[in-house]
Each structure stands twice: as C-alpha cells, then as structure tokens.
PDB file of N, CA and C in Angstrom:
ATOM      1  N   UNK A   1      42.238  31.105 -22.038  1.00  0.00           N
ATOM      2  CA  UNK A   1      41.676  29.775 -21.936  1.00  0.00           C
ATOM      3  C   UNK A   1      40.820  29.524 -23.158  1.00  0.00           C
ATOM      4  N   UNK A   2      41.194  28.678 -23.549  1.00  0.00           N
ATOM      5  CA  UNK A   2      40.221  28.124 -24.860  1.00  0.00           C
ATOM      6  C   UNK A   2      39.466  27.146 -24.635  1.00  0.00           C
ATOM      7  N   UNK A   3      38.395  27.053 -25.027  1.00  0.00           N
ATOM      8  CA  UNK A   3      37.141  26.224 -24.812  1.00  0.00           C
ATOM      9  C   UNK A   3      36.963  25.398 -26.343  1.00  0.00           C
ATOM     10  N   UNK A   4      37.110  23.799 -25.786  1.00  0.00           N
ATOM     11  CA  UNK A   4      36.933  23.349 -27.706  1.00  0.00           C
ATOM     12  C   UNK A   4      35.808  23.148 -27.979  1.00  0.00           C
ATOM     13  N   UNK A   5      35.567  23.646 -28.906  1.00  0.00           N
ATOM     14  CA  UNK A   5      34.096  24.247 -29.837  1.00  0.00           C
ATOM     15  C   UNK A   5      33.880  22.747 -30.670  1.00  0.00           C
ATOM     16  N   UNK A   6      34.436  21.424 -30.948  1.00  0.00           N
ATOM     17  CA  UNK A   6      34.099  20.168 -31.179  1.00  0.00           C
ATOM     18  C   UNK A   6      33.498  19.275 -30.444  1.00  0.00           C
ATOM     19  N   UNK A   7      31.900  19.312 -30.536  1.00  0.00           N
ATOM     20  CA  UNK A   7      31.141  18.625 -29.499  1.00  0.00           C
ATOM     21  C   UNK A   7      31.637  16.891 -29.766  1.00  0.00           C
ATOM     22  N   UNK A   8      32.216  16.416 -31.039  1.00  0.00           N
ATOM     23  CA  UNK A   8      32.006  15.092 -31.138  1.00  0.00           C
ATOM     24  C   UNK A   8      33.394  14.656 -30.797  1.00  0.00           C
ATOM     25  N   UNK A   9      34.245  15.356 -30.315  1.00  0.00           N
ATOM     26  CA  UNK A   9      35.874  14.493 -29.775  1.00  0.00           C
ATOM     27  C   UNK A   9      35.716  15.221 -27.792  1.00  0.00           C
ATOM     28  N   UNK A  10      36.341  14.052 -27.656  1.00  0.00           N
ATOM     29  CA  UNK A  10      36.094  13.673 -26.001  1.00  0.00           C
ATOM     30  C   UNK A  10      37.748  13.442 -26.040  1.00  0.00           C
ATOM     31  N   UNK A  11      38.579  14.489 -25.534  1.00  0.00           N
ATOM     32  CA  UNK A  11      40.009  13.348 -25.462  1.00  0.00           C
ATOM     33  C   UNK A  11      40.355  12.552 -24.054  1.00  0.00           C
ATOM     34  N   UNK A  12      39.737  11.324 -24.419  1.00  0.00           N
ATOM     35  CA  UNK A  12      40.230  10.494 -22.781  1.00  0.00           C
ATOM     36  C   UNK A  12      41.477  10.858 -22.118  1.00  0.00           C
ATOM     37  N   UNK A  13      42.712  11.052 -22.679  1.00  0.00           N
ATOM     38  CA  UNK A  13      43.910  11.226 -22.280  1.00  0.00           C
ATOM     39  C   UNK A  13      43.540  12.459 -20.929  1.00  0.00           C
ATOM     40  N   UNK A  14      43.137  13.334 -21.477  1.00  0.00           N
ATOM     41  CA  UNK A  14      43.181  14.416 -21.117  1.00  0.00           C
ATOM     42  C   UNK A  14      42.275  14.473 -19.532  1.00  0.00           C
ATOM     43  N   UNK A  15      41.037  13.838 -19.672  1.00  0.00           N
ATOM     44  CA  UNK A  15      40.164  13.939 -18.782  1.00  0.00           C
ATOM     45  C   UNK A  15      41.133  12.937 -18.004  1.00  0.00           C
ATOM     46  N   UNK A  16      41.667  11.642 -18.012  1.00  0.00           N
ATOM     47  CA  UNK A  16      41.705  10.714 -17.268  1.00  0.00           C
ATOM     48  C   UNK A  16      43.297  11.517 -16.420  1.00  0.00           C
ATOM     49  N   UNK A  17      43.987  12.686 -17.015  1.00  0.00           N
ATOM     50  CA  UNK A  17      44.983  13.636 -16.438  1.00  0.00           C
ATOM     51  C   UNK A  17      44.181  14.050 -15.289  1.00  0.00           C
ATOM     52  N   UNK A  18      43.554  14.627 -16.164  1.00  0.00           N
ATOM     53  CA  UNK A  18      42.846  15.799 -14.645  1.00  0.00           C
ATOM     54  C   UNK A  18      42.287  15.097 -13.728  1.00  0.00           C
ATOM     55  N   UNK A  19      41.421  14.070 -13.799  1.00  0.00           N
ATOM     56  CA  UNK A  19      40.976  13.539 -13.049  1.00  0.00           C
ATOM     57  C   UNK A  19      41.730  13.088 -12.078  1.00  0.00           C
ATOM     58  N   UNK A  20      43.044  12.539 -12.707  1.00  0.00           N
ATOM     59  CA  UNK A  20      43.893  11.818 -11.451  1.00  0.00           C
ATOM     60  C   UNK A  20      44.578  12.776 -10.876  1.00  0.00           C
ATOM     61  N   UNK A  21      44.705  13.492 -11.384  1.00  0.00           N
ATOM     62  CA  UNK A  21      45.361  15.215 -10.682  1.00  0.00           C
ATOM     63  C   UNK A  21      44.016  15.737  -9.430  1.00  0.00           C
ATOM     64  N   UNK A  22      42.803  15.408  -9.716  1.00  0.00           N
ATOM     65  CA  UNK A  22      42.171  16.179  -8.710  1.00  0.00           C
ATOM     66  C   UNK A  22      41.827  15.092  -8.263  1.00  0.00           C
ATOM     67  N   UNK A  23      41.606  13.574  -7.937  1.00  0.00           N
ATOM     68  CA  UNK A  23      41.643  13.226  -6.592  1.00  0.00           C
ATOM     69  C   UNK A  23      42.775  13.088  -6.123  1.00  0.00           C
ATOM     70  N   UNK A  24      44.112  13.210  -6.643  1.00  0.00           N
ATOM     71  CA  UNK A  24      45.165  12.967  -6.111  1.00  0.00           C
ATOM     72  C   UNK A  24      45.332  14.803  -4.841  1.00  0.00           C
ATOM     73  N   UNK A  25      44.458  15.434  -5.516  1.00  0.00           N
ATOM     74  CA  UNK A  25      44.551  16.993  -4.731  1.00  0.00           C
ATOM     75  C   UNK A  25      43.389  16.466  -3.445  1.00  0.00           C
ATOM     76  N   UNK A  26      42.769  15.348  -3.654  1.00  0.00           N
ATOM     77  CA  UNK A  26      42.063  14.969  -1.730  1.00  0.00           C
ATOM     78  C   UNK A  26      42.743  14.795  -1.351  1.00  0.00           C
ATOM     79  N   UNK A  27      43.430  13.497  -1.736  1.00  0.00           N
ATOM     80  CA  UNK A  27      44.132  13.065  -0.987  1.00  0.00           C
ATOM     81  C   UNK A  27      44.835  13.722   0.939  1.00  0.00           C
ATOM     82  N   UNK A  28      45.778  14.659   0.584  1.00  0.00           N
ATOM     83  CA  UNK A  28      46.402  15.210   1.605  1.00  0.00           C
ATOM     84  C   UNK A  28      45.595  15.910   2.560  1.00  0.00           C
ATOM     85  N   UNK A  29      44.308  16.174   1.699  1.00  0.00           N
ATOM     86  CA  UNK A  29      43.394  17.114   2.427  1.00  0.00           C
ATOM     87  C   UNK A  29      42.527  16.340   3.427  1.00  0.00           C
ATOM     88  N   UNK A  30      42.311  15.493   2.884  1.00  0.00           N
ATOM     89  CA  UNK A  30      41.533  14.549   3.562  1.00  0.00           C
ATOM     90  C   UNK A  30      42.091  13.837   4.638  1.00  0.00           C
ATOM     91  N   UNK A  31      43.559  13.490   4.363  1.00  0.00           N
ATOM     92  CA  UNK A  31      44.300  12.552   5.264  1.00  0.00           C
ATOM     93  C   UNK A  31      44.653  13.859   6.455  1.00  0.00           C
ATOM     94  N   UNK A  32      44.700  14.918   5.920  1.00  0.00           N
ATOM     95  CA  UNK A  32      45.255  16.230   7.540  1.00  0.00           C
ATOM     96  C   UNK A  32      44.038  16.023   7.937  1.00  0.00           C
ATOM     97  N   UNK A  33      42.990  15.402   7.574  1.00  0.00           N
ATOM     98  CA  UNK A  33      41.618  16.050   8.420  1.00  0.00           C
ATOM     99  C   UNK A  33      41.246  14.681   9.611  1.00  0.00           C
ATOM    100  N   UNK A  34      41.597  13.809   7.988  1.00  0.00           N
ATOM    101  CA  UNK A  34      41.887  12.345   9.182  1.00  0.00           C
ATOM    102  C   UNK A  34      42.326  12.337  10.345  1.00  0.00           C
ATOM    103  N   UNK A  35      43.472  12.792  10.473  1.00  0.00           N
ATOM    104  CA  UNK A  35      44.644  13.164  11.527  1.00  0.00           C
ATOM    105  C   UNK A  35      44.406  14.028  12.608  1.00  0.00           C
ATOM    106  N   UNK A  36      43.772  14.941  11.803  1.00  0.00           N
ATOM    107  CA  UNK A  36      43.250  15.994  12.906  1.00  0.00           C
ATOM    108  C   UNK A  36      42.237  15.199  14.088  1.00  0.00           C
ATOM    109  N   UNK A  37      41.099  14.448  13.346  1.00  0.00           N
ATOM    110  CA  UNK A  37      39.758  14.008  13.851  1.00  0.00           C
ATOM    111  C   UNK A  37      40.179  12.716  14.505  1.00  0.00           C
ATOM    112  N   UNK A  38      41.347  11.708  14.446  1.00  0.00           N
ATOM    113  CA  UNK A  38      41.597  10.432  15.015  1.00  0.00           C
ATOM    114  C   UNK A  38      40.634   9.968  16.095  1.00  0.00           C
ATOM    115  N   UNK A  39      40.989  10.890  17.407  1.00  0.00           N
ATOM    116  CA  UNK A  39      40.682  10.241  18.192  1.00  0.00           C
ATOM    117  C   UNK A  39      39.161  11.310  18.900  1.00  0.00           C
ATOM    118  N   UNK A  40      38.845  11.476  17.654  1.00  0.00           N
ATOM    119  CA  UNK A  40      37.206  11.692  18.083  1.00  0.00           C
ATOM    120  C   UNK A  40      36.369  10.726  17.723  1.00  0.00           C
ATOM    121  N   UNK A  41      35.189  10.356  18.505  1.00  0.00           N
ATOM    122  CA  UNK A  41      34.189   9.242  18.048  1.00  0.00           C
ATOM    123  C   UNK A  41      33.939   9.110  16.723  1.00  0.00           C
ATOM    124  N   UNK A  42      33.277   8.309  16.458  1.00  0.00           N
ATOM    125  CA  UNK A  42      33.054   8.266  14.718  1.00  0.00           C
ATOM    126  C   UNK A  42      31.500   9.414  14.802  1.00  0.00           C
ATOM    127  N   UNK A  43      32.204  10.638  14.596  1.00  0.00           N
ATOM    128  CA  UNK A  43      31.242  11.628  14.359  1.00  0.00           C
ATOM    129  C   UNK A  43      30.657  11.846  13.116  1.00  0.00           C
ATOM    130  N   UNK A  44      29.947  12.391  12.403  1.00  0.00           N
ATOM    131  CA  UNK A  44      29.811  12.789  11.128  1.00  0.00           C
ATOM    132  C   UNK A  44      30.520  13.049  10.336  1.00  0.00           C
ATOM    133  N   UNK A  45      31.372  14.171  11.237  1.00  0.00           N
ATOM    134  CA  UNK A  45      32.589  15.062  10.119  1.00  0.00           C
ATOM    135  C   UNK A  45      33.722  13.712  10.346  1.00  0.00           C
ATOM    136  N   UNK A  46      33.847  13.302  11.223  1.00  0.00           N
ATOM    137  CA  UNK A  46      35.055  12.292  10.731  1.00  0.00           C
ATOM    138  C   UNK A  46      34.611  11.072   9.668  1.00  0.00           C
ATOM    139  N   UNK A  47      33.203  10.761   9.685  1.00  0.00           N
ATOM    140  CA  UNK A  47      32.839   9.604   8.981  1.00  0.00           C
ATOM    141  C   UNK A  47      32.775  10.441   7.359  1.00  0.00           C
ATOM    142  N   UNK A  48      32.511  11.368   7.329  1.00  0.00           N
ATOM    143  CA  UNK A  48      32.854  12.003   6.207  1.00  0.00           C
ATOM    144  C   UNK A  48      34.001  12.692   5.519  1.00  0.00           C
ATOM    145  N   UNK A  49      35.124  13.165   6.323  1.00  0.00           N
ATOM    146  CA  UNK A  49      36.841  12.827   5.836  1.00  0.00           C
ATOM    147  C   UNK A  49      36.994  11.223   5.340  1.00  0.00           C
ATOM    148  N   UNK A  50      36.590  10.515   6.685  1.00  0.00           N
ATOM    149  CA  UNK A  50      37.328   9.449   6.029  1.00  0.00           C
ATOM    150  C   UNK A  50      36.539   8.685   4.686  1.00  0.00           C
ATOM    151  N   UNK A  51      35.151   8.841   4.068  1.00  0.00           N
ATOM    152  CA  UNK A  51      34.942   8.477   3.153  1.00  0.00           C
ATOM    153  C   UNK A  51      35.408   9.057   1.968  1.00  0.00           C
ATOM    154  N   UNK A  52      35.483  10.715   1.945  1.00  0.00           N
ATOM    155  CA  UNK A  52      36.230  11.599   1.258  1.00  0.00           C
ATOM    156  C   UNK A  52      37.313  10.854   1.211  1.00  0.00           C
ATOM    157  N   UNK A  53      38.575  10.440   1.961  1.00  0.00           N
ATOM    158  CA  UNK A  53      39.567   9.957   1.689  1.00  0.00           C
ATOM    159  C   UNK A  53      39.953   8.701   1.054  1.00  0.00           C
ATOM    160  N   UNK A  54      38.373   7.821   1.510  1.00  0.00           N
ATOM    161  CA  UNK A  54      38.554   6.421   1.003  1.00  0.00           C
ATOM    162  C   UNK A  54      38.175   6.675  -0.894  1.00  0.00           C
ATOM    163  N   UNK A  55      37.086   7.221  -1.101  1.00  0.00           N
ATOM    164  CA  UNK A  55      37.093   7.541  -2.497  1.00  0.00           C
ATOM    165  C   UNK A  55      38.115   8.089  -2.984  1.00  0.00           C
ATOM    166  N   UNK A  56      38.693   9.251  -2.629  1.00  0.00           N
ATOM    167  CA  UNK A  56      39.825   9.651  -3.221  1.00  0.00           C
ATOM    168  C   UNK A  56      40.480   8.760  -3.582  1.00  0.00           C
ATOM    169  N   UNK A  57      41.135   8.036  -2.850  1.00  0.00           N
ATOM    170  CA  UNK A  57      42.256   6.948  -2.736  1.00  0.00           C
ATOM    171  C   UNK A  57      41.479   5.999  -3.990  1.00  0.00           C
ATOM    172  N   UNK A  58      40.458   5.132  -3.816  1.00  0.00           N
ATOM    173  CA  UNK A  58      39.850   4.365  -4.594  1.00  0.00           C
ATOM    174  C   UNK A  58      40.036   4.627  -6.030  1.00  0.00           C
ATOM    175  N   UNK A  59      39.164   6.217  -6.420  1.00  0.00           N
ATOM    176  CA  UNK A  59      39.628   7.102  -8.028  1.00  0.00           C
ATOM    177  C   UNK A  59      41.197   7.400  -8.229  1.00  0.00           C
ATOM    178  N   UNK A  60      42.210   7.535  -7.310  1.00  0.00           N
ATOM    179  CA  UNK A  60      43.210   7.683  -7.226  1.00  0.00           C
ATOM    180  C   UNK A  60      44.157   6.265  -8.112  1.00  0.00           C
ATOM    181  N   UNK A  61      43.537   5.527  -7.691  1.00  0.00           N
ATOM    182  CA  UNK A  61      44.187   3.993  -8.290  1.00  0.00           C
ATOM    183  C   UNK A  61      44.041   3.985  -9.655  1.00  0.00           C
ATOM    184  N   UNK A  62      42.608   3.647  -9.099  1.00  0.00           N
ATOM    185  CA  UNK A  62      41.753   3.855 -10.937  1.00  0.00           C
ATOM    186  C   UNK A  62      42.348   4.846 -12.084  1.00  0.00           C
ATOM    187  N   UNK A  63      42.322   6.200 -11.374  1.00  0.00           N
ATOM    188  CA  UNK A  63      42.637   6.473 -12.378  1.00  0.00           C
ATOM    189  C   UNK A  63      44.144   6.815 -13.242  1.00  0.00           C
ATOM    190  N   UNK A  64      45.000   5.576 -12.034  1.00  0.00           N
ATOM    191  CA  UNK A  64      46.184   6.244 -12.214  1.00  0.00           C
ATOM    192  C   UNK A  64      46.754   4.318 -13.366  1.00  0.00           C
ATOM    193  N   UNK A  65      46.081   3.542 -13.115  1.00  0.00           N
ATOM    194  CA  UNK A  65      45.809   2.419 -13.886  1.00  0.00           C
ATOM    195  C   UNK A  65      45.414   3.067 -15.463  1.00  0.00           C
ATOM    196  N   UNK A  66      44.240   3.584 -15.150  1.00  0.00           N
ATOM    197  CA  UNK A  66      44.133   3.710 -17.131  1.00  0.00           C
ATOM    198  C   UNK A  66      44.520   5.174 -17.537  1.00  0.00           C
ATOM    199  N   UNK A  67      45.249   5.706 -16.602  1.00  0.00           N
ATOM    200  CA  UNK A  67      46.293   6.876 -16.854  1.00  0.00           C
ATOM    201  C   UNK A  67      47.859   5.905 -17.682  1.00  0.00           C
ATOM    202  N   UNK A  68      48.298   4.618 -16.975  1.00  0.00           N
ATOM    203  CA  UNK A  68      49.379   3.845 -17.580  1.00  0.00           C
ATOM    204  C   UNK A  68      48.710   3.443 -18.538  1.00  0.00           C
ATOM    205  N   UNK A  69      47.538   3.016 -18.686  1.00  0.00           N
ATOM    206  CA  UNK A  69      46.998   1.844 -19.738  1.00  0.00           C
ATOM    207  C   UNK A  69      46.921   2.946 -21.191  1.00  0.00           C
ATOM    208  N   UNK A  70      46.626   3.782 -20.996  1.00  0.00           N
ATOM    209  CA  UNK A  70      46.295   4.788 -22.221  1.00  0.00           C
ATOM    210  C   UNK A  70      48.101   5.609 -22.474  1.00  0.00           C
ATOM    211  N   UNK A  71      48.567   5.332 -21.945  1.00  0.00           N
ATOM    212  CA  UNK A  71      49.995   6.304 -22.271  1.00  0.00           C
ATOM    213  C   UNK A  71      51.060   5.460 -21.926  1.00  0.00           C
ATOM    214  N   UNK A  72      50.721   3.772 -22.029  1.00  0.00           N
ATOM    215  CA  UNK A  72      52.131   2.875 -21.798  1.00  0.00           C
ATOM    216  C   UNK A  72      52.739   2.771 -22.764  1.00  0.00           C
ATOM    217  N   UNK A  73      52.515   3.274 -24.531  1.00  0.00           N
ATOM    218  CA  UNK A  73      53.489   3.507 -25.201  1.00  0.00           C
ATOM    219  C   UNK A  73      54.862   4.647 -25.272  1.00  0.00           C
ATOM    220  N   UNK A  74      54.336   5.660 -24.469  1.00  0.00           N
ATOM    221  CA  UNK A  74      55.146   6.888 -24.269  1.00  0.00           C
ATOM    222  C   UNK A  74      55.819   6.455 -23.086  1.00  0.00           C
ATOM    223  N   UNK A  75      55.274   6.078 -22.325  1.00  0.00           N
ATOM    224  CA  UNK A  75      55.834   5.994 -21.067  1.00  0.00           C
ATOM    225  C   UNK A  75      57.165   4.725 -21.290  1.00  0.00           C
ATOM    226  N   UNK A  76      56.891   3.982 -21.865  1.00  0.00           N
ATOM    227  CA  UNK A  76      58.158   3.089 -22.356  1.00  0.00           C
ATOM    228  C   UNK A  76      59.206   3.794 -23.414  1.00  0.00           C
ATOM    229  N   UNK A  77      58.776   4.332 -24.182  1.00  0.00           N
ATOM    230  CA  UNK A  77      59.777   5.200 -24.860  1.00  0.00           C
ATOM    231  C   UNK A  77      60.296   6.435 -24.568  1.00  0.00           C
ATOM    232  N   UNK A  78      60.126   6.798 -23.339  1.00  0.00           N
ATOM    233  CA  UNK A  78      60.525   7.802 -22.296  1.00  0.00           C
ATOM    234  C   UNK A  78      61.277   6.763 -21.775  1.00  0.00           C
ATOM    235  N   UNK A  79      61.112   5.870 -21.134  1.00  0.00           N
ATOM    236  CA  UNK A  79      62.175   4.986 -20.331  1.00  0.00           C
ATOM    237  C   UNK A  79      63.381   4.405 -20.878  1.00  0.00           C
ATOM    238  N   UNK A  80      62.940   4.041 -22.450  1.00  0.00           N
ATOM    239  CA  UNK A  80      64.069   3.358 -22.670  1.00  0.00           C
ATOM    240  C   UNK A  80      65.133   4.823 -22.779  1.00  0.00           C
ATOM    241  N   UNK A  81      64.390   6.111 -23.587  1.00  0.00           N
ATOM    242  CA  UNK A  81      65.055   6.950 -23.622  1.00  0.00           C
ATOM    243  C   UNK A  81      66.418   7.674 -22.824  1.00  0.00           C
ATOM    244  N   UNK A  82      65.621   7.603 -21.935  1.00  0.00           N
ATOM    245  CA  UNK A  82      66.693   7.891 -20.408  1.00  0.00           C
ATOM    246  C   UNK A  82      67.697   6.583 -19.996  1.00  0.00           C
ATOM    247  N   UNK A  83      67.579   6.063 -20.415  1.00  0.00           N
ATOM    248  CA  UNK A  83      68.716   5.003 -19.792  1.00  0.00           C
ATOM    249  C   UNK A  83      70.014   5.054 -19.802  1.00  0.00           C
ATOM    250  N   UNK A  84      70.535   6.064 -20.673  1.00  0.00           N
ATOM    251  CA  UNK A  84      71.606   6.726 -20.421  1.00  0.00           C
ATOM    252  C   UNK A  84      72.271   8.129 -19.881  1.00  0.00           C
ATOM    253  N   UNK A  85      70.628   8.558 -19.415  1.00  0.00           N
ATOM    254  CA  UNK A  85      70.879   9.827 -18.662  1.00  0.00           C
ATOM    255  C   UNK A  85      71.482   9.191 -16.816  1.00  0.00           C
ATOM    256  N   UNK A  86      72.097   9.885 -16.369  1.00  0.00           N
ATOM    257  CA  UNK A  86      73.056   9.336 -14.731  1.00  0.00           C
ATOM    258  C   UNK A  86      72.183  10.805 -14.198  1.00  0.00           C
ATOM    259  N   UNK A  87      71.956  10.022 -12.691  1.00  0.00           N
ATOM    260  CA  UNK A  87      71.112  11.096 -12.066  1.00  0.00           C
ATOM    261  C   UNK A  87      72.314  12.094 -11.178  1.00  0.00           C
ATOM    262  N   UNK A  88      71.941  13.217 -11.103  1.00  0.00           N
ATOM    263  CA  UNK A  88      72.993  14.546 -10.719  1.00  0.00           C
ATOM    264  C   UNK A  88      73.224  13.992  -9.014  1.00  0.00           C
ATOM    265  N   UNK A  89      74.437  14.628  -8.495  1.00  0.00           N
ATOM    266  CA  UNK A  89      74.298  14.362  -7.212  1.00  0.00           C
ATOM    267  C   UNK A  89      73.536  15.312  -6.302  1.00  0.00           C
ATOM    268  N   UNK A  90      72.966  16.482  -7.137  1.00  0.00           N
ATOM    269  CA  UNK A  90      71.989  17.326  -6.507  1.00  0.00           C
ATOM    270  C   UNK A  90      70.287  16.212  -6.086  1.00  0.00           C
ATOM    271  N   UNK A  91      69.922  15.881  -7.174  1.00  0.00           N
ATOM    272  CA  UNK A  91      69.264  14.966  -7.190  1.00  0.00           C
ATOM    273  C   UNK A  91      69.152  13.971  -6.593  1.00  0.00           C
ATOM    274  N   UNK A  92      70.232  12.686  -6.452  1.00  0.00           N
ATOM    275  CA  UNK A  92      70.280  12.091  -5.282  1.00  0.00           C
ATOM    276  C   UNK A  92      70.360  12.789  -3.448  1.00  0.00           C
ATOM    277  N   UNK A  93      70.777  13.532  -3.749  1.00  0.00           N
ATOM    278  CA  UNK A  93      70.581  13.998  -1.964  1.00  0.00           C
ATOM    279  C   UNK A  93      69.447  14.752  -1.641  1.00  0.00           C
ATOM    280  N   UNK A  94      69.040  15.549  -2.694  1.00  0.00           N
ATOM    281  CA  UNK A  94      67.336  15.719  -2.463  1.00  0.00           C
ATOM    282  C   UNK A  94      66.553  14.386  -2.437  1.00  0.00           C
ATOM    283  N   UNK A  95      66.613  13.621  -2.708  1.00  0.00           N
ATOM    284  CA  UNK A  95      65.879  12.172  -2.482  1.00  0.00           C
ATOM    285  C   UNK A  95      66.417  11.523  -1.475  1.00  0.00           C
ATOM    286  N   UNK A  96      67.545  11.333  -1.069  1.00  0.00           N
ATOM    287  CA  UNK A  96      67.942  11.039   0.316  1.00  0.00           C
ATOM    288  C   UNK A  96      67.512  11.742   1.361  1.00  0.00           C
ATOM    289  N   UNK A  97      67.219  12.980   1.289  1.00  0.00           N
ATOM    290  CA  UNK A  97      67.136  13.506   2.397  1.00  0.00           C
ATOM    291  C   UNK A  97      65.613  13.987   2.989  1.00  0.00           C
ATOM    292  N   UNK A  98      64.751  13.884   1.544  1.00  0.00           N
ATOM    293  CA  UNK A  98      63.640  13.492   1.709  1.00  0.00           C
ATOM    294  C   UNK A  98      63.090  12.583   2.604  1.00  0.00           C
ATOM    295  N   UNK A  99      63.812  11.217   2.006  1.00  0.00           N
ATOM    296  CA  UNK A  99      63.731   9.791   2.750  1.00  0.00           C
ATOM    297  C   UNK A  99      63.805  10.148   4.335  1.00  0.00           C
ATOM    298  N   UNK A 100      65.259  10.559   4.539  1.00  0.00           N
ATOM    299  CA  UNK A 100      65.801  10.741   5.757  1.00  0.00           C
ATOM    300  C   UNK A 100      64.481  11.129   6.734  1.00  0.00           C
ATOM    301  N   UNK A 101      64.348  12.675   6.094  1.00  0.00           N
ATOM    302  CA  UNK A 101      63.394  13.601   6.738  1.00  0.00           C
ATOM    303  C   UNK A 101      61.860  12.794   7.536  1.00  0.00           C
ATOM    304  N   UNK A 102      61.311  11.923   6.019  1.00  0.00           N
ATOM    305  CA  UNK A 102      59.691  11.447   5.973  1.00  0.00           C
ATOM    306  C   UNK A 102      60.378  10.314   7.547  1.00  0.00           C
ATOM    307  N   UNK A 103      61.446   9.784   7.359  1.00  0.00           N
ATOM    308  CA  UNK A 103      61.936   8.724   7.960  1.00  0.00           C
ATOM    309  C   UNK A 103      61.914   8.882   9.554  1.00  0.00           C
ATOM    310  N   UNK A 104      62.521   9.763   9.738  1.00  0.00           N
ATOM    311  CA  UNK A 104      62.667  10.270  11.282  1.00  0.00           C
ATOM    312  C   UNK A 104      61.467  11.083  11.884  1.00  0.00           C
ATOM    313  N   UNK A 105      60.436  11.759  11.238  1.00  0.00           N
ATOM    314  CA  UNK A 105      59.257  12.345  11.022  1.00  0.00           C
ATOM    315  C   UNK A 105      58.744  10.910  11.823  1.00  0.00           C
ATOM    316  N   UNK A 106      58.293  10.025  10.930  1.00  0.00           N
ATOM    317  CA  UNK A 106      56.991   9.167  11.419  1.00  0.00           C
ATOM    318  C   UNK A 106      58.004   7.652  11.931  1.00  0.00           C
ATOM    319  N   UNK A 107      59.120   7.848  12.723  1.00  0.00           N
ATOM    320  CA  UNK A 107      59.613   6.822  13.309  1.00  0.00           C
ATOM    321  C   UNK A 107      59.335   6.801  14.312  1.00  0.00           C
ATOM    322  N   UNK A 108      58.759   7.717  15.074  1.00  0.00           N
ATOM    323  CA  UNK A 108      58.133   7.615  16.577  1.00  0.00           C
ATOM    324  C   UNK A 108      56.817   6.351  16.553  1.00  0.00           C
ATOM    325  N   UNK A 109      56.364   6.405  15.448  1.00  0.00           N
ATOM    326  CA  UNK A 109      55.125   5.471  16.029  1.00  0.00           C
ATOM    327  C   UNK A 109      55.577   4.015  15.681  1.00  0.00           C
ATOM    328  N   UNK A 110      57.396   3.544  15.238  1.00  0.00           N
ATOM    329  CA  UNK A 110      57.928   2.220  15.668  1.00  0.00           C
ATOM    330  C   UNK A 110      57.814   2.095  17.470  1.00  0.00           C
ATOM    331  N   UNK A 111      57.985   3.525  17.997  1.00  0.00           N
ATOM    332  CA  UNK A 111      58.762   3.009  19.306  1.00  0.00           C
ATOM    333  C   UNK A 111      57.298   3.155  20.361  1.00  0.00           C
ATOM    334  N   UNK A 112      56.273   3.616  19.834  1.00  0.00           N
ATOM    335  CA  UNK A 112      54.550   3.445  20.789  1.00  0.00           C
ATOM    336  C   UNK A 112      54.517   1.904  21.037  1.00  0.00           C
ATOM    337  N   UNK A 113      53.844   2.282  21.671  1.00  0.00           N
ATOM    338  CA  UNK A 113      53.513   0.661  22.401  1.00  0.00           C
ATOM    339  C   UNK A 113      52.580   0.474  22.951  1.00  0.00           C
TER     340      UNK A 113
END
C-alpha cells in the first residue's frame, strides 16, 4: 500500500469512488436490519437503521451524480466504444434469470392484502 507523500493534490475522482463504494456498502446492511426490525415499534435501534439507511441512500445519489459529472467524458467514450460489441448468450440468461429470480422472490407482496 502506498501512501501519497503530496500534501497539495487531492484527487476528487478518486475520493468521490470510494465514497460511493462505501455508502453503497450500507446500503444492504442497513436495509437487512430494516427488515429484520419492521414490525418493532419505532425503537432506537430501528430509528437508527433506518436513518443509517436514509443517509446512505441520500450520499449514495450524491455521490453517484458527481461520480457521472466528473467521468462523463469516459463514460461516453466507453459507450460509444461498445456499440458494436453483441452481448454473449451466457450473459443474457444470467440477467434473465436474475430478473426471474429477484421477480418471484418479492412477488408475494403483489398478492398481500
């Protein structure tokens, strides 16, 4: 691990990565705890998941906005790049079946009432 020894460069790119990498790492944590705690009163520990989760989510946006805003030149020349790459059929059925999976997973709470 290298440590940069230049006190006067700050690289935004870099921080505004990690950053969205570690609230994007509440996220799930927060939302199992959500889940867990539902239908307990608004106790402490639940009023504190769910603010944990609401910030997450909040820095999550943020920082995923001037994560595009700082790297929308690459990110367009990555896109146009690929436009002639065709996606594998390994690839499509891992994404189908993803879908499928998340799909039938949380379709029970169409049929609550």
């Amino acid at each position: 691990m290298t440590i940069n020894t230049n006190k006067n460069s700050f690289n935004k790119r870099a921080f505004i990565s990690v950053a969205l990498f570690v609230s994007g790492l509440f996220l799930p944590i927060s939302g199992i705890m959500n889940h867990k705690l539902q239908y307990e009163s608004l106790t402490r520990e639940r009023h504190f998941w769910m603010s944990v989760h609401n910030m997450a989510a909040i820095l999550f946006v943020l920082f995923t906005i001037l994560h595009l805003t700082y790297n929308w030149r690459v990110l367009i020349k990555y896109a146009k790049k690929i436009k002639g790459i065709s996606i594998s059929k390994e690839a499509l059925m891992a994404f189908l079946l993803v879908i499928l999976i998340v799909f039938l997973f949380s379709s029970h709470a169409l049929h609550a009432g």
